[in-house]
N, C-alpha and C. Protein backbone atom coordinates (compact mmCIF):
# COMPACT_ATOMS: atom_id res chain seq x y z
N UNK A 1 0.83 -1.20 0.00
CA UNK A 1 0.00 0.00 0.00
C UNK A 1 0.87 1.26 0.00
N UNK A 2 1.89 1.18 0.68
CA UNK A 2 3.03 2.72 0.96
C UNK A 2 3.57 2.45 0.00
N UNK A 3 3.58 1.48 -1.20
CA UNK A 3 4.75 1.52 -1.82
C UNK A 3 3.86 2.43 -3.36
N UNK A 4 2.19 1.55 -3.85
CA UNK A 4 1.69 1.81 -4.49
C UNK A 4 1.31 3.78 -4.32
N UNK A 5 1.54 3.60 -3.06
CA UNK A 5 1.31 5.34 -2.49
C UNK A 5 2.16 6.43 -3.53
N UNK A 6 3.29 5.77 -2.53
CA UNK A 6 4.83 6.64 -2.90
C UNK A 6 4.71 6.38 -4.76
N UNK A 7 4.55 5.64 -5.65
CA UNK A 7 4.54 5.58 -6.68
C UNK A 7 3.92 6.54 -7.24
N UNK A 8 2.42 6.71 -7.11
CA UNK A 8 1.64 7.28 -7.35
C UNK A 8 1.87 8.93 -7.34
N UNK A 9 2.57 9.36 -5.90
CA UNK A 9 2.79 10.61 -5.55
C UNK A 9 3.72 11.03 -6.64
N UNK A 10 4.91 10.12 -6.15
CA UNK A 10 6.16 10.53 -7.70
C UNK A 10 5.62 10.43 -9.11
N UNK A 11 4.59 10.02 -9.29
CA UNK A 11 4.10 10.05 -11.02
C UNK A 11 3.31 11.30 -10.62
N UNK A 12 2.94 11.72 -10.11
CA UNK A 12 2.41 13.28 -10.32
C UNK A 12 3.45 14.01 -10.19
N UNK A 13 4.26 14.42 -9.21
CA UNK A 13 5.11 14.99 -9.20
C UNK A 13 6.20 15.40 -10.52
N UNK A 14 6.15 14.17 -10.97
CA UNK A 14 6.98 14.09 -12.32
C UNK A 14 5.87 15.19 -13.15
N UNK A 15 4.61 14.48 -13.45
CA UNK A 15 3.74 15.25 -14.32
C UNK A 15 4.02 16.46 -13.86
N UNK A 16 3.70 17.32 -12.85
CA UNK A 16 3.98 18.62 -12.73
C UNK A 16 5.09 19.19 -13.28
N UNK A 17 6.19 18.31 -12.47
CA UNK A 17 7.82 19.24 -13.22
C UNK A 17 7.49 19.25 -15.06
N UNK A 18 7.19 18.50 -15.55
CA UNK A 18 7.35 18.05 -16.69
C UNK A 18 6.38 19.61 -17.69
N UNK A 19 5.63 19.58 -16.87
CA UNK A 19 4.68 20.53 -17.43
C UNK A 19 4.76 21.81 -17.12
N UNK A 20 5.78 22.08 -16.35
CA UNK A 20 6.27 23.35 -15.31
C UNK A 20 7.30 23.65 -16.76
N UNK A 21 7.97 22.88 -16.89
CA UNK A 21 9.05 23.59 -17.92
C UNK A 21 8.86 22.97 -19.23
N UNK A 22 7.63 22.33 -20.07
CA UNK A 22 7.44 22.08 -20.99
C UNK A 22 6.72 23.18 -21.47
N UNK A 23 7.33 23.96 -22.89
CA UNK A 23 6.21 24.90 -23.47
C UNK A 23 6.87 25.04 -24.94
N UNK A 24 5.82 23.85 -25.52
CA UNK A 24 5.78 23.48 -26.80
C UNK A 24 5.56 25.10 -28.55
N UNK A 25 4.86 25.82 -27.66
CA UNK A 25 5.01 27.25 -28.14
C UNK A 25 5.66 28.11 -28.74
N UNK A 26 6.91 28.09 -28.15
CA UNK A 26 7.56 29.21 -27.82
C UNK A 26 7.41 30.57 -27.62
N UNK A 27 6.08 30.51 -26.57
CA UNK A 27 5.54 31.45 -26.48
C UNK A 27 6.29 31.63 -24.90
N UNK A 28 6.82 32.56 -24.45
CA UNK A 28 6.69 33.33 -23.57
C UNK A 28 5.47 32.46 -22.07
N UNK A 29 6.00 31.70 -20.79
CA UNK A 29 4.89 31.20 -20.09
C UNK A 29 5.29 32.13 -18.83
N UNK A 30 5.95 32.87 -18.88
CA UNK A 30 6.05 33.22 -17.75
C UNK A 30 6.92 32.15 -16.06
N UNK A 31 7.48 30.96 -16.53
CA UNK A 31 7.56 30.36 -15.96
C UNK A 31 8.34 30.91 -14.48
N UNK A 32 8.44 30.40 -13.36
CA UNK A 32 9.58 31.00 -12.73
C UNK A 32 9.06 32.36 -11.78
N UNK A 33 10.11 32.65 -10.69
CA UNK A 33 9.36 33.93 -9.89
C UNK A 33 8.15 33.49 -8.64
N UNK A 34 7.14 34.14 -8.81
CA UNK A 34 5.96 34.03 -7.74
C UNK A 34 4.79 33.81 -8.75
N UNK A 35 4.36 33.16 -8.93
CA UNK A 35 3.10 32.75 -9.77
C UNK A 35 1.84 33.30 -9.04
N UNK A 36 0.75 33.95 -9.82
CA UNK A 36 -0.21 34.01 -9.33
C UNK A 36 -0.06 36.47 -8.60
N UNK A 37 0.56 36.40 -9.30
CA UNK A 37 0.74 37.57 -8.88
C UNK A 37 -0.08 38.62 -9.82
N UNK A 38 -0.73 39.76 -8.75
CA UNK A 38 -1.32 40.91 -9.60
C UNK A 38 -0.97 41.70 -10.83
N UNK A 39 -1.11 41.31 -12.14
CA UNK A 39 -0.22 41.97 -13.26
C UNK A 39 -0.27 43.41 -13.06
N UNK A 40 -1.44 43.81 -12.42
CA UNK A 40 -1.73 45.53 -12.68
C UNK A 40 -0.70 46.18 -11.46
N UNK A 41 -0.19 45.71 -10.67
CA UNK A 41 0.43 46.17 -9.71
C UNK A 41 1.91 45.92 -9.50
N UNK A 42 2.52 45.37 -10.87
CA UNK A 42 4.08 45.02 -11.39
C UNK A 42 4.40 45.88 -11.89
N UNK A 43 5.69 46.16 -11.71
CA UNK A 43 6.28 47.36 -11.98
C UNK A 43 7.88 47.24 -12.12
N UNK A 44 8.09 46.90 -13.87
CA UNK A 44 9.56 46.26 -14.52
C UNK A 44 10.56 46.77 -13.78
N UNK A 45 11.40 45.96 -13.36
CA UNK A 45 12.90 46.48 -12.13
C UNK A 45 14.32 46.30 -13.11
N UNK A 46 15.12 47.60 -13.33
CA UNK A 46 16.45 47.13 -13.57
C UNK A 46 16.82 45.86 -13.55
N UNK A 47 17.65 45.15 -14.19
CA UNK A 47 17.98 43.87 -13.45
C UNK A 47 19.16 44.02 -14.82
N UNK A 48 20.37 42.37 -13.71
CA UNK A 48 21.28 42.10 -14.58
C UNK A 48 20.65 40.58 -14.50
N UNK A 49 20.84 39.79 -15.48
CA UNK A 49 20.83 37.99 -15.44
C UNK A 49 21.78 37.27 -16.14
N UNK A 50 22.90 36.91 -15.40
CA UNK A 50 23.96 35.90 -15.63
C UNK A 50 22.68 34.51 -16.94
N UNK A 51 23.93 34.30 -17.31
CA UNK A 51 23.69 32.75 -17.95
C UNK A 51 22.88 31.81 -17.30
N UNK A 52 21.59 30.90 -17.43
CA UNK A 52 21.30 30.39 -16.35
C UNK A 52 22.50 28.97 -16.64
N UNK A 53 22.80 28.13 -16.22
CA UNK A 53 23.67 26.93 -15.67
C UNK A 53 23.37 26.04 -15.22
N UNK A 54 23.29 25.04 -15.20
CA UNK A 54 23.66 23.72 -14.70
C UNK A 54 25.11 22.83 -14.40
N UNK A 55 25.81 23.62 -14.45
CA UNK A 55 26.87 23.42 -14.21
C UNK A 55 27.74 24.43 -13.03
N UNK A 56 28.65 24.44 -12.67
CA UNK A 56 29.27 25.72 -12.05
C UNK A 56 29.10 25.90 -10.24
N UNK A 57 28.74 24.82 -9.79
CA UNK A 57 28.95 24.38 -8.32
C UNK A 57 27.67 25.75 -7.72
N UNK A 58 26.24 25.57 -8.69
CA UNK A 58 25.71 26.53 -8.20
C UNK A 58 24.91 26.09 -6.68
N UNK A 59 24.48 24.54 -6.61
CA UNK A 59 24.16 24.20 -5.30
C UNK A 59 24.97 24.40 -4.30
N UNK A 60 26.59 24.10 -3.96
CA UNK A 60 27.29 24.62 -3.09
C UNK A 60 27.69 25.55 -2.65
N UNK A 61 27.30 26.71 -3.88
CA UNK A 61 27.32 28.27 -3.36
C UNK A 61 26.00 28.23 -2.81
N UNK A 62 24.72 27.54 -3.12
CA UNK A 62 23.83 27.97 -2.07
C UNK A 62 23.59 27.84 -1.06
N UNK A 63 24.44 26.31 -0.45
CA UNK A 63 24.53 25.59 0.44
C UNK A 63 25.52 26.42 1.36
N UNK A 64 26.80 27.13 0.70
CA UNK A 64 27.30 27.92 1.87
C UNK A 64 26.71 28.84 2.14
N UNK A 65 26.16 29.91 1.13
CA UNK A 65 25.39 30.74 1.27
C UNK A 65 23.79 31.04 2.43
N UNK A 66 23.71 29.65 2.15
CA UNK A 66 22.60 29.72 3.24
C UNK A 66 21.32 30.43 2.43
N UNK A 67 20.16 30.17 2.70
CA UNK A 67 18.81 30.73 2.25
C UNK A 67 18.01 31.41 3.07
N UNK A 68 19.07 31.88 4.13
CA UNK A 68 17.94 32.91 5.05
C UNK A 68 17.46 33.84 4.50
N UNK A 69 18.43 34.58 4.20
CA UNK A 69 18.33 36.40 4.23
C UNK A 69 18.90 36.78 2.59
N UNK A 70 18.58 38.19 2.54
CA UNK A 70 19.51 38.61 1.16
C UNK A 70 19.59 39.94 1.78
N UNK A 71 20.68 40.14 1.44
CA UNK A 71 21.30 41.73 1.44
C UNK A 71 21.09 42.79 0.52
N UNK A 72 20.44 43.83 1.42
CA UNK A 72 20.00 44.79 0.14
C UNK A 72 20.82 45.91 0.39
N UNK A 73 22.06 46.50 -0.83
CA UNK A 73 22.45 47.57 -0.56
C UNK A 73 22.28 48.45 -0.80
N UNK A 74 21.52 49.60 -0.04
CA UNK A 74 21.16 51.15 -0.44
C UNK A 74 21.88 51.74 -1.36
N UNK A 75 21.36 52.47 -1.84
CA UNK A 75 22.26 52.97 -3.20
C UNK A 75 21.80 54.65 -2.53
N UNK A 76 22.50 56.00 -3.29
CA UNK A 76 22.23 57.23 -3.02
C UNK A 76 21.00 57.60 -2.89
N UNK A 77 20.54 57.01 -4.19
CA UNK A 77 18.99 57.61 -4.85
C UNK A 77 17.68 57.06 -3.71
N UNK A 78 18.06 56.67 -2.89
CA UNK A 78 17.34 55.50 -1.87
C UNK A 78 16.55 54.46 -2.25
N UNK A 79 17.68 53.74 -3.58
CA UNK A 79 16.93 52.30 -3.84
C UNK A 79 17.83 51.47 -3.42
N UNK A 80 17.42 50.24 -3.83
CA UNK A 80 18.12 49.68 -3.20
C UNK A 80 18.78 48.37 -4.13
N UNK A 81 20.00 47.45 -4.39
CA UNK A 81 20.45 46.59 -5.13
C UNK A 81 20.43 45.24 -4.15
N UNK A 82 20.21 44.25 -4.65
CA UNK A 82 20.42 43.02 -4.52
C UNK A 82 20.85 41.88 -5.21
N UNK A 83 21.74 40.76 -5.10
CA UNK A 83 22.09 39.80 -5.55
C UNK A 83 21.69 38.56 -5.25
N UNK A 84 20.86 37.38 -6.54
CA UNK A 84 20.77 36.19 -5.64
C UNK A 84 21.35 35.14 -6.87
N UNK A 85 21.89 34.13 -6.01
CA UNK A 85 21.75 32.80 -7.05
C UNK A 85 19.98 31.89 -7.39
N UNK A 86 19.84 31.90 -8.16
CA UNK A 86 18.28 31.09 -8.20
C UNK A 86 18.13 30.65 -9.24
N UNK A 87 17.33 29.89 -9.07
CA UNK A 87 16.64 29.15 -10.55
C UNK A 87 16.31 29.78 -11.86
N UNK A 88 16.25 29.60 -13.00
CA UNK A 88 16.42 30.37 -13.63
C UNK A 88 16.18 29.07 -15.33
N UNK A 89 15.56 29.83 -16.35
CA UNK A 89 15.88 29.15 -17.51
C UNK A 89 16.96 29.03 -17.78
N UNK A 90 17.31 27.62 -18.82
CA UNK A 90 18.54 27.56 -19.21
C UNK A 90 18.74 28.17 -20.33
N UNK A 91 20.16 28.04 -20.27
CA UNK A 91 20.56 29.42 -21.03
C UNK A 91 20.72 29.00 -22.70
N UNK A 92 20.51 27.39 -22.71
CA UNK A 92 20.07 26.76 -24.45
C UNK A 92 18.59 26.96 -24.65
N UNK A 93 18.01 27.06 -23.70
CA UNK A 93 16.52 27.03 -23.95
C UNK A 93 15.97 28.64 -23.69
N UNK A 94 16.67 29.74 -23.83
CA UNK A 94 16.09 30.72 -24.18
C UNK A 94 16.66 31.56 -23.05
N UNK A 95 16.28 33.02 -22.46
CA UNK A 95 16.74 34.14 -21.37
C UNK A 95 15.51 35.03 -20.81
N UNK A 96 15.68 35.51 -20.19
CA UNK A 96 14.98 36.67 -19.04
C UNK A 96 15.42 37.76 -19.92
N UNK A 97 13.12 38.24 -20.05
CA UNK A 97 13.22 39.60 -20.54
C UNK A 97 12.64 40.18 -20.16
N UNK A 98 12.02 40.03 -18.23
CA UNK A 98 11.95 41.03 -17.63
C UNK A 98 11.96 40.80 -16.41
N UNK A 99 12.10 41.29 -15.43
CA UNK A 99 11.96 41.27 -13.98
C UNK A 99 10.76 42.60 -13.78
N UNK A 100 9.48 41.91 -12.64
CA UNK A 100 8.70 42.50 -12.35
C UNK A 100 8.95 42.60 -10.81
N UNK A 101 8.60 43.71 -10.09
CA UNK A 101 8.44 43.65 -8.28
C UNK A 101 6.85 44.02 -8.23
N UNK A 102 6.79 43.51 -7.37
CA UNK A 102 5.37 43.56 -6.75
C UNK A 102 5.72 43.90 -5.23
N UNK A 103 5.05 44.89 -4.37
CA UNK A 103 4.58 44.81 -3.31
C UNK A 103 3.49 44.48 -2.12
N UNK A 104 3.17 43.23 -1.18
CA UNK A 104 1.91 42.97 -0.76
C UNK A 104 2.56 43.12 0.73
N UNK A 105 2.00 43.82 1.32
CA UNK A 105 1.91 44.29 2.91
C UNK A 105 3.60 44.07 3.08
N UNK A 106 4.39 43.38 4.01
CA UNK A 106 5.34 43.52 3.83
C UNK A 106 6.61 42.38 3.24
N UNK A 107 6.03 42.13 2.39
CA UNK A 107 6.96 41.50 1.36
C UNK A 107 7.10 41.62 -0.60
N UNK A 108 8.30 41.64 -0.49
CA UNK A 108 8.28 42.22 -2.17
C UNK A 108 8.30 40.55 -2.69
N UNK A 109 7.67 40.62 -3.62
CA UNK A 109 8.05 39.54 -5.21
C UNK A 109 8.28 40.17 -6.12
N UNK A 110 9.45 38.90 -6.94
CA UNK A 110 9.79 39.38 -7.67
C UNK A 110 8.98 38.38 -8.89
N UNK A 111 8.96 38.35 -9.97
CA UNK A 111 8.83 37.84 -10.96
C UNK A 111 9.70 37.81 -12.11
N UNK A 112 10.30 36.71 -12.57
CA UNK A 112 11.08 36.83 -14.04
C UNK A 112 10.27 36.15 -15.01
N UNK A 113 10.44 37.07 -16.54
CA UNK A 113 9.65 36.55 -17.36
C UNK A 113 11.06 35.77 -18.63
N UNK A 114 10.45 34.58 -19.16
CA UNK A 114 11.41 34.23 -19.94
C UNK A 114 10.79 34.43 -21.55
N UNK A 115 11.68 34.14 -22.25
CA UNK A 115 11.86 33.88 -23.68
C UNK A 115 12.34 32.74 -23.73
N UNK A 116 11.30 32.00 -24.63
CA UNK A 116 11.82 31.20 -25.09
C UNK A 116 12.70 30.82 -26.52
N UNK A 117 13.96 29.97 -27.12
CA UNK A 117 14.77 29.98 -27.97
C UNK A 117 12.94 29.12 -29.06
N UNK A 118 13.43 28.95 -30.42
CA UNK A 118 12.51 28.30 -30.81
C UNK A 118 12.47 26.72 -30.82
N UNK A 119 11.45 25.98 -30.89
CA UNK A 119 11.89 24.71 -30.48
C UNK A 119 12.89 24.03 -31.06
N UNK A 120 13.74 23.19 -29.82
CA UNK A 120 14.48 21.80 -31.05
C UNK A 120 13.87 21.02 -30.42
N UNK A 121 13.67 20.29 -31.29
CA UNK A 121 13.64 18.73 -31.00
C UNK A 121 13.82 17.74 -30.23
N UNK A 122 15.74 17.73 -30.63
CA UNK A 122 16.72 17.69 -29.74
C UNK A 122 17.20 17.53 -28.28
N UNK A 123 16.29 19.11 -28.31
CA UNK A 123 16.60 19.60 -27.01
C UNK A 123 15.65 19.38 -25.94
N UNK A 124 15.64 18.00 -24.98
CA UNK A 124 14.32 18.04 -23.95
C UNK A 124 14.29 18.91 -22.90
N UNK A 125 12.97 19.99 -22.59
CA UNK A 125 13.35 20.39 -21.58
C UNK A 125 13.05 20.60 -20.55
N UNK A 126 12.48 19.30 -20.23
CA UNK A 126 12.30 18.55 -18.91
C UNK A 126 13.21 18.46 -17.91
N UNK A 127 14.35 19.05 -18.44
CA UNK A 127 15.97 19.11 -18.25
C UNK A 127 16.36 20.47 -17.71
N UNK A 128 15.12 20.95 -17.08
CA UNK A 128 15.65 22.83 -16.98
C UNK A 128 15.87 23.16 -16.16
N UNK A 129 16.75 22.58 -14.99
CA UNK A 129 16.40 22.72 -13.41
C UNK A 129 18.06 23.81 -13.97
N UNK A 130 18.22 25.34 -14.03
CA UNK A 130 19.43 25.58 -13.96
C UNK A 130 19.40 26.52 -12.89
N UNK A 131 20.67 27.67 -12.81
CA UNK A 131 20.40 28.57 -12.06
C UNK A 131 21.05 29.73 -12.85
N UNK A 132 21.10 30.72 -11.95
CA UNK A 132 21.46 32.08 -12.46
C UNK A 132 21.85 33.40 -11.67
N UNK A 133 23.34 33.81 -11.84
CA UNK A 133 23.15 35.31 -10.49
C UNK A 133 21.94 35.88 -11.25
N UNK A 134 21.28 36.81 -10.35
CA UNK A 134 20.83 37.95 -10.78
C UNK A 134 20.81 39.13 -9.89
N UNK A 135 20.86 40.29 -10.33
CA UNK A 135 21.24 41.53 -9.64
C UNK A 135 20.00 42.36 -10.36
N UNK A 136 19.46 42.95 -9.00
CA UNK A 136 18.01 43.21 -9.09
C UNK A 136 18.16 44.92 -8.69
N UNK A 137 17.89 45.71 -9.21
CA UNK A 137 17.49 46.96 -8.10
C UNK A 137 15.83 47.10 -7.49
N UNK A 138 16.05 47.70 -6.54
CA UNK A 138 14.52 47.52 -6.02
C UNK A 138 14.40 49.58 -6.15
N UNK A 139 13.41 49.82 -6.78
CA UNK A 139 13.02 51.54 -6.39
C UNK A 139 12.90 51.62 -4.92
N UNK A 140 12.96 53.14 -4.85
CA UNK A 140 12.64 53.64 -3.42
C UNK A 140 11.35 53.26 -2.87
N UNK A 141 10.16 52.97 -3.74
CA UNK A 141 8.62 52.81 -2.99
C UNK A 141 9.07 51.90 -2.89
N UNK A 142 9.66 50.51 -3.02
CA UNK A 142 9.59 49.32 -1.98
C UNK A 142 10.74 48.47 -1.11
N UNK A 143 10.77 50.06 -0.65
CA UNK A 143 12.12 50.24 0.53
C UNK A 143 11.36 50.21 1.62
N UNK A 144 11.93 49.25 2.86
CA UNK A 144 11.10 48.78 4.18
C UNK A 144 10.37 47.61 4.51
N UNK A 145 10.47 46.82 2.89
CA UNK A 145 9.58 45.55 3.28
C UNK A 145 10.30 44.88 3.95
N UNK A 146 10.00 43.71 4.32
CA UNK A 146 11.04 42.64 5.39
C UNK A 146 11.39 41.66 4.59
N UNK A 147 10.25 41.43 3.94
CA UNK A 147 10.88 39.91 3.11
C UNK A 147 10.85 39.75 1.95
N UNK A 148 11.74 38.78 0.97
CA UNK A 148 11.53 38.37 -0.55
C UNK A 148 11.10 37.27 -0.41
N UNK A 149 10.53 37.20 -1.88
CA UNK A 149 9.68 36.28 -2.23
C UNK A 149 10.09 36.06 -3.68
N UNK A 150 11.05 35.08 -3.94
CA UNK A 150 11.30 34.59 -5.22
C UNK A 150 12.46 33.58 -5.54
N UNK A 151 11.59 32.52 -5.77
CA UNK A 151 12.04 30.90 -5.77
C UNK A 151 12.00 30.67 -4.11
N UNK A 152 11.65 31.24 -3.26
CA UNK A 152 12.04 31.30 -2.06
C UNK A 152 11.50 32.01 -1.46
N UNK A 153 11.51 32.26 0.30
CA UNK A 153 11.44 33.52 0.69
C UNK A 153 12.05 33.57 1.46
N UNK A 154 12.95 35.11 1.72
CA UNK A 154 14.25 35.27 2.67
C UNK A 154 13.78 36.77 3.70
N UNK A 155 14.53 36.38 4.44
CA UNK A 155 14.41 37.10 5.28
C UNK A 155 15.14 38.69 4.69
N UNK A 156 15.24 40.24 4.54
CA UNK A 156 15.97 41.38 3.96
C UNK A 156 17.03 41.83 5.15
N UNK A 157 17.88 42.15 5.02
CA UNK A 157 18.62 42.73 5.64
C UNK A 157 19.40 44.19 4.61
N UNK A 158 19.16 45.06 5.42
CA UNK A 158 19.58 46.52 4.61
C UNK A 158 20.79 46.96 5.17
N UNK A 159 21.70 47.38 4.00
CA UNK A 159 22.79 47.67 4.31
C UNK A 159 23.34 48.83 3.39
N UNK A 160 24.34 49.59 3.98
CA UNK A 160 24.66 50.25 3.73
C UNK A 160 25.89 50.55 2.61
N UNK A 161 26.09 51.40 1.21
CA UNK A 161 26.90 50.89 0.31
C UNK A 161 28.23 51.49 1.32
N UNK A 162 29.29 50.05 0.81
CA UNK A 162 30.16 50.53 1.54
C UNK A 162 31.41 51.12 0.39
């Protein structure tokens, strides 16, 4: 019975991933970020986005790194910059062409939107678990929240540029 269980659970599970990063289209799914977020209340953020990877010891930088907190450093203008490693499309299967922030009481999301390359064949991409730095600025209106929300949620810590 636990075994027919556990089977069962992992064949959905699979179905989900499978369908999480399958998009036969190449349309643009939005995959990735905070799903389910208010479009009318996004508001496109600077951003840089590294290569996403599967390669490049990105789990052990997260593993030292730790997933508490992220550091936000004030900038003059009173916004603020941040850096994270995270999930991210791969970088054969297309790139990030936008970063959205959202604000809800006190936590920001972020959202990344991808592009997709056009299909190969070839290329399965059921296979998309990669990652990616990205370097985010946040504007001054959503300076003070406490927490992020993307692939994750971390605790903010504000700091000062040194």
């Amino acid at each position: 019975m636990k075994k027919s269980l556990f089977v069962s659970i992992a064949a959905v599970v699979a179905f989900v991933m499978l369908a999480a990063c399958s998009d036969d289209s190449g349309v643009d799914n939005g995959a990735g970020g905070s799903a389910g977020l208010n479009t009318e209340s996004q508001k496109s953020s600077d951003y840089e986005v590294g290569v996403g990877s599967c390669g490049g010891g990105h789990l052990e930088k997260r593993a030292e790194w730790g997933d508490e907190s992220v550091d936000f450093v004030m900038n003059e203008d009173g916004s603020a910059t941040f850096t994270i490693n995270t999930t991210s499309v791969c970088g054969e299967y297309g790139h990030v062409t936008d970063v959205k922030l959202e604000r809800k009481e006190d936590s920001l999301f972020v959202h990344d939107f991808f592009e997709y390359y056009p299909d190969d064949p070839q290329v399965p991409k059921y296979n998309c678990l990669c990652f990616a730095d990205y370097r985010i600025k946040v504007p001054a209106e959503y300076i003070g929240v406490k927490y992020l929300n993307f692939n994750g949620v971390y605790d903010i810590v504000y700091k000062e540029q040194e």
